[in-house]
Every structure is written in C-alpha cells, then in structure tokens.
Protein backbone atom coordinates (compact mmCIF):
# COMPACT_ATOMS: atom_id res chain seq x y z
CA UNK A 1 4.89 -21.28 0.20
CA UNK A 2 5.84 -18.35 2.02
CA UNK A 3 4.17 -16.57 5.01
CA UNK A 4 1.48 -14.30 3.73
CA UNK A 5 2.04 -10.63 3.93
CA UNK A 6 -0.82 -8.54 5.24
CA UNK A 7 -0.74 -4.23 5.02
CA UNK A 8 -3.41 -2.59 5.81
CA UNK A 9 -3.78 0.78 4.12
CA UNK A 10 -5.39 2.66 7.20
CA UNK A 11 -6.81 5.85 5.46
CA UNK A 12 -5.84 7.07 2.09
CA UNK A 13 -6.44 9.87 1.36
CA UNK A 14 -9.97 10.56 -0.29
CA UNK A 15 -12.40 8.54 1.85
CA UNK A 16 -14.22 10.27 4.80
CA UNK A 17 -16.27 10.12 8.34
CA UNK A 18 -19.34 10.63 6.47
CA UNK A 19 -18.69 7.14 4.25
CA UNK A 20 -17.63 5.40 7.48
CA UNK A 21 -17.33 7.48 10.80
CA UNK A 22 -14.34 5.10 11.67
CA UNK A 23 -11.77 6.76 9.06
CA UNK A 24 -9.23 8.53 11.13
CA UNK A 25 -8.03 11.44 10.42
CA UNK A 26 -6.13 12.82 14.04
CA UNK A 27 -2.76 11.59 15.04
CA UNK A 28 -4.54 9.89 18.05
CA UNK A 29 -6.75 8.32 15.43
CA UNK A 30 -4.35 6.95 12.93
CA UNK A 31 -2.06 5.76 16.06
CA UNK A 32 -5.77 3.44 16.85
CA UNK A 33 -6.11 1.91 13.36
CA UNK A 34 -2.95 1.41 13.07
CA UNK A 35 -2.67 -0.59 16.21
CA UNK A 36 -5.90 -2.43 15.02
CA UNK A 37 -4.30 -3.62 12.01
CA UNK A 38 -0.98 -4.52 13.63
CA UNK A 39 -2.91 -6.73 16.45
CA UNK A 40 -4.95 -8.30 14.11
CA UNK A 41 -1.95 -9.44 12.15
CA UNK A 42 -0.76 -6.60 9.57
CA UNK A 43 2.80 -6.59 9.04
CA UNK A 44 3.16 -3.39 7.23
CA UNK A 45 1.07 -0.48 7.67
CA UNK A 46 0.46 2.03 3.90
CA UNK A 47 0.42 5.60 5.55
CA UNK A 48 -1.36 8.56 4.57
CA UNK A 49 -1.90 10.97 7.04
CA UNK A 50 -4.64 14.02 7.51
CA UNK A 51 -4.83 17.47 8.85
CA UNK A 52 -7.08 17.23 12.24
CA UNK A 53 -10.23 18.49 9.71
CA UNK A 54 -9.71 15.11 7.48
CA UNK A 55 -7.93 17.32 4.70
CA UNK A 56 -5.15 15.16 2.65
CA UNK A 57 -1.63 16.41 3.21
CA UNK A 58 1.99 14.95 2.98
CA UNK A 59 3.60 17.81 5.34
CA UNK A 60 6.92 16.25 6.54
CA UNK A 61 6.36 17.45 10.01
CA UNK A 62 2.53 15.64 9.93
CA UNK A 63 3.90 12.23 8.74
CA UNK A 64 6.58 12.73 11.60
CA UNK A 65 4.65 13.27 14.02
CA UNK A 66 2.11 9.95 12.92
CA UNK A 67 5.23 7.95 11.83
CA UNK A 68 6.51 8.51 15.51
CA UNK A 69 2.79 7.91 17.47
CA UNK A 70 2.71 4.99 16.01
CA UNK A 71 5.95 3.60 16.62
CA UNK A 72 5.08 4.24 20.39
CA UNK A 73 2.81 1.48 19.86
CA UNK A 74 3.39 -0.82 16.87
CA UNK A 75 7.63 -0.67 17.27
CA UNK A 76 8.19 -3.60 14.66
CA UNK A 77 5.96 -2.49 12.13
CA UNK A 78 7.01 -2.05 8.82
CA UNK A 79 5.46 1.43 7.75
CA UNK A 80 5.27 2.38 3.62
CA UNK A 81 4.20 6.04 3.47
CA UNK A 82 2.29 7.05 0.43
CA UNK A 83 4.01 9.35 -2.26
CA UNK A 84 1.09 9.24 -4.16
CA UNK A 85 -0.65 12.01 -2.26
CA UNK A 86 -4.08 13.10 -3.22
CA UNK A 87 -4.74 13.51 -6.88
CA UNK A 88 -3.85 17.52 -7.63
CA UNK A 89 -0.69 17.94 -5.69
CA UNK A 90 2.63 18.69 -6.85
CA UNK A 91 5.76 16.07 -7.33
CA UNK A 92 7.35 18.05 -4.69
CA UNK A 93 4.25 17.93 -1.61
CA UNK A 94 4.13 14.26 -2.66
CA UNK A 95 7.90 13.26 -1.81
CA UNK A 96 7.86 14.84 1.30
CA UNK A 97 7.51 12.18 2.93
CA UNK A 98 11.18 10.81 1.46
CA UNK A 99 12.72 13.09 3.51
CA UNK A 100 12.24 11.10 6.57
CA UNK A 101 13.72 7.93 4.91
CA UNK A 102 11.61 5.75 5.82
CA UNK A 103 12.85 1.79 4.93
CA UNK A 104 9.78 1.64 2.00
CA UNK A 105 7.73 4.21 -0.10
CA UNK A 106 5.19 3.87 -2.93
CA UNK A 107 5.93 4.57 -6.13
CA UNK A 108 3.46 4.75 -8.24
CA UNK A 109 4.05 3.69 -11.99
CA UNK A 110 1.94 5.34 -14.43
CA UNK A 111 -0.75 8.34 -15.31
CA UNK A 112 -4.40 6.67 -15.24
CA UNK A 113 -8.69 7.54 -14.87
CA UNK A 114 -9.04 7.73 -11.06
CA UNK A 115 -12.92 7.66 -11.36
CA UNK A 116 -13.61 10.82 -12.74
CA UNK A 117 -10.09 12.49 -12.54
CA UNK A 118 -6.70 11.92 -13.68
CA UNK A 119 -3.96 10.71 -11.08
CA UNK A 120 -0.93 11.91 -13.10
CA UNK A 121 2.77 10.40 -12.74
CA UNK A 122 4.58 11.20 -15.68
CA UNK A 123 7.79 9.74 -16.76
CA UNK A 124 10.02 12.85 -15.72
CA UNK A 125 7.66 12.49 -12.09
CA UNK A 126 8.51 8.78 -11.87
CA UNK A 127 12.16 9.32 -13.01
CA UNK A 128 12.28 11.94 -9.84
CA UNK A 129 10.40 9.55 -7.51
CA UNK A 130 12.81 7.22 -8.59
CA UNK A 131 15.92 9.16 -8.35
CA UNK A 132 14.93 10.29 -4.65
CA UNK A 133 14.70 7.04 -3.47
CA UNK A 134 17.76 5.77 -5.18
CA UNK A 135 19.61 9.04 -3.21
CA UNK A 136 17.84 8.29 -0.18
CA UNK A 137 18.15 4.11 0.00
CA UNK A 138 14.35 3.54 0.05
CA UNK A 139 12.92 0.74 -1.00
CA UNK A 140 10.26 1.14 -3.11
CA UNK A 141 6.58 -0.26 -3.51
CA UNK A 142 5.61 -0.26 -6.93
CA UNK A 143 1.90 0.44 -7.62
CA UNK A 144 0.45 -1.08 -10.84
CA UNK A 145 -2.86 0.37 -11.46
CA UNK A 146 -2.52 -0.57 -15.34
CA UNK A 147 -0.93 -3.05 -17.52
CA UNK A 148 1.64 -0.55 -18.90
CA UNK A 149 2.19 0.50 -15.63
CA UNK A 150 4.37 -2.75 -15.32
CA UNK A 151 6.13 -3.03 -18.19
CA UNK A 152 7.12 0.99 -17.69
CA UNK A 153 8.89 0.77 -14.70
CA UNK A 154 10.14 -2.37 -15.31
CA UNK A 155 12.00 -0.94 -18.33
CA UNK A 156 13.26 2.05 -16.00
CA UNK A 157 14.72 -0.17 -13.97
CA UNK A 158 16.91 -1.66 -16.67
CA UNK A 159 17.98 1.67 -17.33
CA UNK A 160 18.94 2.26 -13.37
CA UNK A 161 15.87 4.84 -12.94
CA UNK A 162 14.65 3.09 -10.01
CA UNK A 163 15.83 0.48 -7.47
CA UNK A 164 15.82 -2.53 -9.25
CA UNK A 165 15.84 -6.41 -8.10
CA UNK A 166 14.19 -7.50 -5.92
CA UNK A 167 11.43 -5.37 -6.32
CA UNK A 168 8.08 -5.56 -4.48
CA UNK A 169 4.94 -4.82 -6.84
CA UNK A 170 1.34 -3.80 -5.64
CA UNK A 171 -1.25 -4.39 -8.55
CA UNK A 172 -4.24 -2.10 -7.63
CA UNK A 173 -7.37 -3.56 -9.41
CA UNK A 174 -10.60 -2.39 -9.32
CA UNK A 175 -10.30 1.26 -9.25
CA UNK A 176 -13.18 2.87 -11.62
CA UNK A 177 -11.16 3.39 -15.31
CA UNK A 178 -8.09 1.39 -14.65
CA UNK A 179 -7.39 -2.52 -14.77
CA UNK A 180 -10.70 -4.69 -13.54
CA UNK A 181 -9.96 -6.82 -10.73
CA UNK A 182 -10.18 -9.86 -12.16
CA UNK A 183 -8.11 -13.04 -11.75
CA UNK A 184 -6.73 -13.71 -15.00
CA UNK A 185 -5.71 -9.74 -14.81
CA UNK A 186 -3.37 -10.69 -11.41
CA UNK A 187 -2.16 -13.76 -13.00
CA UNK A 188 -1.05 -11.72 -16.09
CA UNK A 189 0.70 -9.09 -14.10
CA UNK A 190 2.20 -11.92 -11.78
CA UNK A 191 3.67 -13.74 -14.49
CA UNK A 192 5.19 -10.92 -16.46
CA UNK A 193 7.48 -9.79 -12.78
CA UNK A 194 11.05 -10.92 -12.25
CA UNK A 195 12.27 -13.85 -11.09
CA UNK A 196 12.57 -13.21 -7.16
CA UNK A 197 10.15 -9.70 -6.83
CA UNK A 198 7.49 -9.90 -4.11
CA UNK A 199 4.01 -9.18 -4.94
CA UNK A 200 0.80 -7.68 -2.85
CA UNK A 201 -3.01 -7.81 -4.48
CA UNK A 202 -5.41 -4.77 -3.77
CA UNK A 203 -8.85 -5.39 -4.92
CA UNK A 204 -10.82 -2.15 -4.87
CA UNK A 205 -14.02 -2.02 -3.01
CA UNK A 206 -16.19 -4.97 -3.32
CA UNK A 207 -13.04 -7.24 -5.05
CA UNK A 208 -11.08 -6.51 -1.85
CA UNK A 209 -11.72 -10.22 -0.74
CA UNK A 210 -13.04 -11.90 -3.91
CA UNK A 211 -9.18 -10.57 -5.21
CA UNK A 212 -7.85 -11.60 -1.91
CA UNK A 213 -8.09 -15.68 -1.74
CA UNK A 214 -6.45 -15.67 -5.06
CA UNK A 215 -3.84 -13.73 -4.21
CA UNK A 216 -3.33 -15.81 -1.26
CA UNK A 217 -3.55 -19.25 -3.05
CA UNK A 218 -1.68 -17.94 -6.00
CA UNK A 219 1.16 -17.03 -3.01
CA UNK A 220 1.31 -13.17 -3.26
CA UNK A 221 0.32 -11.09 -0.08
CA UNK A 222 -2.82 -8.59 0.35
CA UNK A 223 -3.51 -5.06 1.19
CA UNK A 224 -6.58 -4.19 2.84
CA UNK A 225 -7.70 -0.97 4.77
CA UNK A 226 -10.13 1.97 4.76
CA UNK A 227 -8.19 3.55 2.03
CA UNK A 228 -9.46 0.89 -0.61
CA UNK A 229 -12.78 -0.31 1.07
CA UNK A 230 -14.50 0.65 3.82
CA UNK A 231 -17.28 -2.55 4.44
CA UNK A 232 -16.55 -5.87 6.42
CA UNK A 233 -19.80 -7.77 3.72
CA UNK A 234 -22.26 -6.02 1.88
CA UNK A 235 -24.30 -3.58 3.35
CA UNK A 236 -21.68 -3.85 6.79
CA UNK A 237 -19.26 -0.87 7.39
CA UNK A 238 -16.11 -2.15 9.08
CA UNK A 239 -15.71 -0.94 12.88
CA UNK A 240 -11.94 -0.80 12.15
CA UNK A 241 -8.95 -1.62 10.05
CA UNK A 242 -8.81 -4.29 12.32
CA UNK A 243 -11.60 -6.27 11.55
CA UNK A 244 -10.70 -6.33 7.59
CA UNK A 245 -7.74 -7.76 8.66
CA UNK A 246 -8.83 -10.32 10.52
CA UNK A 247 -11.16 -11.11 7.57
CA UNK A 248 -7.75 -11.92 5.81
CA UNK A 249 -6.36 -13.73 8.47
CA UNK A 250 -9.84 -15.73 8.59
CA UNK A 251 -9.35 -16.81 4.65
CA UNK A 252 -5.67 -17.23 4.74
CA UNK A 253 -6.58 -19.82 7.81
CA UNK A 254 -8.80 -21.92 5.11
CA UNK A 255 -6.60 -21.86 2.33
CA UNK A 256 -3.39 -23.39 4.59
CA UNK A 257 -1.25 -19.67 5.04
CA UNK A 258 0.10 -18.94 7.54
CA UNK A 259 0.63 -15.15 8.29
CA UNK A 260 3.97 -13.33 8.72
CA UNK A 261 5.35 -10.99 11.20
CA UNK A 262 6.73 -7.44 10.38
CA UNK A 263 10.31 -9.41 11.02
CA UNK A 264 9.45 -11.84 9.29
CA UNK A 265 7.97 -9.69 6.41
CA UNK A 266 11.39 -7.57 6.49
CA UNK A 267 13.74 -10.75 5.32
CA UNK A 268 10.97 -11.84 2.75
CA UNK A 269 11.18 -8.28 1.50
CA UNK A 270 14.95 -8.39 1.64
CA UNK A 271 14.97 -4.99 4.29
CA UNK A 272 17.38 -5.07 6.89
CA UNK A 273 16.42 -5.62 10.55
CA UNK A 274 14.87 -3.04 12.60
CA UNK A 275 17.41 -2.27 15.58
C-alpha cells in the first residue's frame, strides 16, 4: 500500500473567528496554519485565501501574495488552490487563481444543495474550468460532492474536456444535501474510478475521522482542515490545522500507514519535481 496522502484544507472559505477564533484569515495567518499542517505531516495544502476582514475572495494578487508567504516557509509543499470560490461568485473571480499556474487546482464536478444554497458548476462552467487548465497544464483535483458528479466528469474526460488519466478525485461527503458520508458511499465512488486515478476522502464535520480510517485502510488519502471541520472531539475546537493533522497521522499510525512527503506525494500524483 502506498504512503498516505494528508492535505489539510486550512480555511475555506465560509467558516469564521466566531466558530473557532483560530481560522485565519491574514496572510501572516494563513502562512501559520499552513506551517502547522505541513509540520505535522500534510503534504499538500487546499488554499483559499481571505481579505484581512475574513471576507472570501480569489483576487490573483491575494493568492500571490499567500501562495508566496507560504512558500517562504513550507518550500516543498504541494499547494491546490480552490476554484471553487465562495458560493455566488462568477466563473471568472473563481479561475483567478489559474492564472498563477499553480502545479494542481480543484475542479469541482457538478451543481449541488450546499446547506441551504446552491453551489452551481454547470456543464459550460466545468467545460471552461476544464479548458483553462488544459491551456494552462494544471493538474486538476476533482471534487465529487455527488454520485453524478463522478460519472459527469468522467464522461468529459473521454471527450478531452478535462485532463484525463491519471486523475486525482476528492469525494466530499457529508456536506448538508449532498452524498452522506458513509462507507459504502466511498467504496461506491472508489470502485467506479479508473484504473490508476488517486483518490482523497473528506468527511464533513463530525465524519471527518469516522470517514478518515476507512479511507486510510481502504488505501485512499484524507483531507482535513478548518475549511471542513473545525473540532479536534466533540465539544473540543481544534487549536490549529495542525492538531487535526496529527489526529490523522495518530490513526494512520494504528492502521500500519505510513505518511508521505510533499515529494513523495508529487510522484504518487504523477507531478513533476519541484526545482
């Protein structure tokens, strides 16, 4: 079995101080939880990035700036930056980020319930996403939320809409109104991927660890992060990014994996190496 991929999704891009005064939101911040993650044994770090105010935004110049800070600090780590945005902007705000080429980028896969609003990629969004990171050599992330999620960009792919094999698949279960984060749910998605793709489990809120051993047994990798839960146990906020990754590394001890490095992540991803 392979080395076990931990990211660590440091902020997203809806969750605030006033859930958990750790969330960063400043450059300095995001530089901290970043490094957190990364010492505690992240490989990749998911990016969103904030105004100084904790406002959602994917200005080019912002991510710069972030993408930069923390390369002062974490030079080997593998950064994804989010395309998905907040839920309201345009297709154009979202891909801002592309414009940096970074090595990886999300792409997200489908329209679905985000709680009580609608996160909306449709198929001439995705088709863009796609073509942008075709034009720009970024390997994409693909995040499932849904079922049909998979089997819709899986067809695109056959048709040459977006980079195809081997492609690297988050499955995002858990969020209120899309696929339950449940284990016969992962295996499902799992066994319906191609021959040689990568996979990463997200379990949303309370599932982020009860959807983490599987995924670690079942030899996929895990996010975890303050963008998708915010609590070390029940009732304990997390002091850091840090300390839910540690919690990974902790389980991933018990269950015989041992954890990869960001170069070590890149050639099980198929990127090329940094320098």
């Amino acid at each position: 079995m392979e080395k076990l991929i931990i990211t660590a999704a440091i902020c997203g891009a809806e969750v605030t101080k006033e859930q958990n005064p750790a969330v960063p939101y400043t450059v300095e911040e995001i530089v901290r939880e970043a490094k957190s993650a990364v010492d505690a044994g992240a490989a990749i770090v998911h990016l969103h990035v904030r105004e100084d105010d904790g406002t959602p935004t994917q200005s080019k110049a912002r991510f710069k700036t972030c993408i930069d800070a923390i390369y002062e600090v974490c030079p080997d780590v593998i950064l994804i930056p989010s395309t998905g945005g907040a839920v309201g902007m345009t297709a154009e705000e979202r891909l801002q980020p592309t414009e940096l080429f970074p090595e990886m980028a999300t792409l997200d896969c489908g329209t679905c319930n985000f709680g009580d609003e609608v996160f909306e990629n449709t198929m001439p969004m995705m088709r863009d996403f796609g073509k942008r990171m075709l034009e720009n050599r970024i390997k994409p992330e693909y995040e499932c939320f849904e079922m049909g999620h998979l089997e819709t960009v899986l067809n695109m792919a056959k048709k040459g809409q977006v980079p195809g094999a081997p492609m690297q698949f988050n499955f995002v279960l858990g969020v209120p109104g899309c696929t339950p984060a449940t284990v016969p749910n992962l295996c499902w998605l799992v066994n319906a991927i191609p021959a040689g793709s990568t996979w990463t489990a997200t379990g949303i809120g309370r599932h982020a660890f009860t959807l983490a051993a599987p995924a670690i047994a079942m030899g996929g990798n895990v996010r975890v992060g303050f963008e998708d839960n915010l609590y070390l146990e029940k009732g304990v906020l997390a002091k850091s990014n840090g300390e839910l990754v540690a919690k990974v590394v902790r389980i991933a001890k018990e269950l015989g994996r041992e954890i990869a490095t960001s170069a070590e992540a890149r050639k099980i991803l198929n990127l090329k190496a940094k320098g």
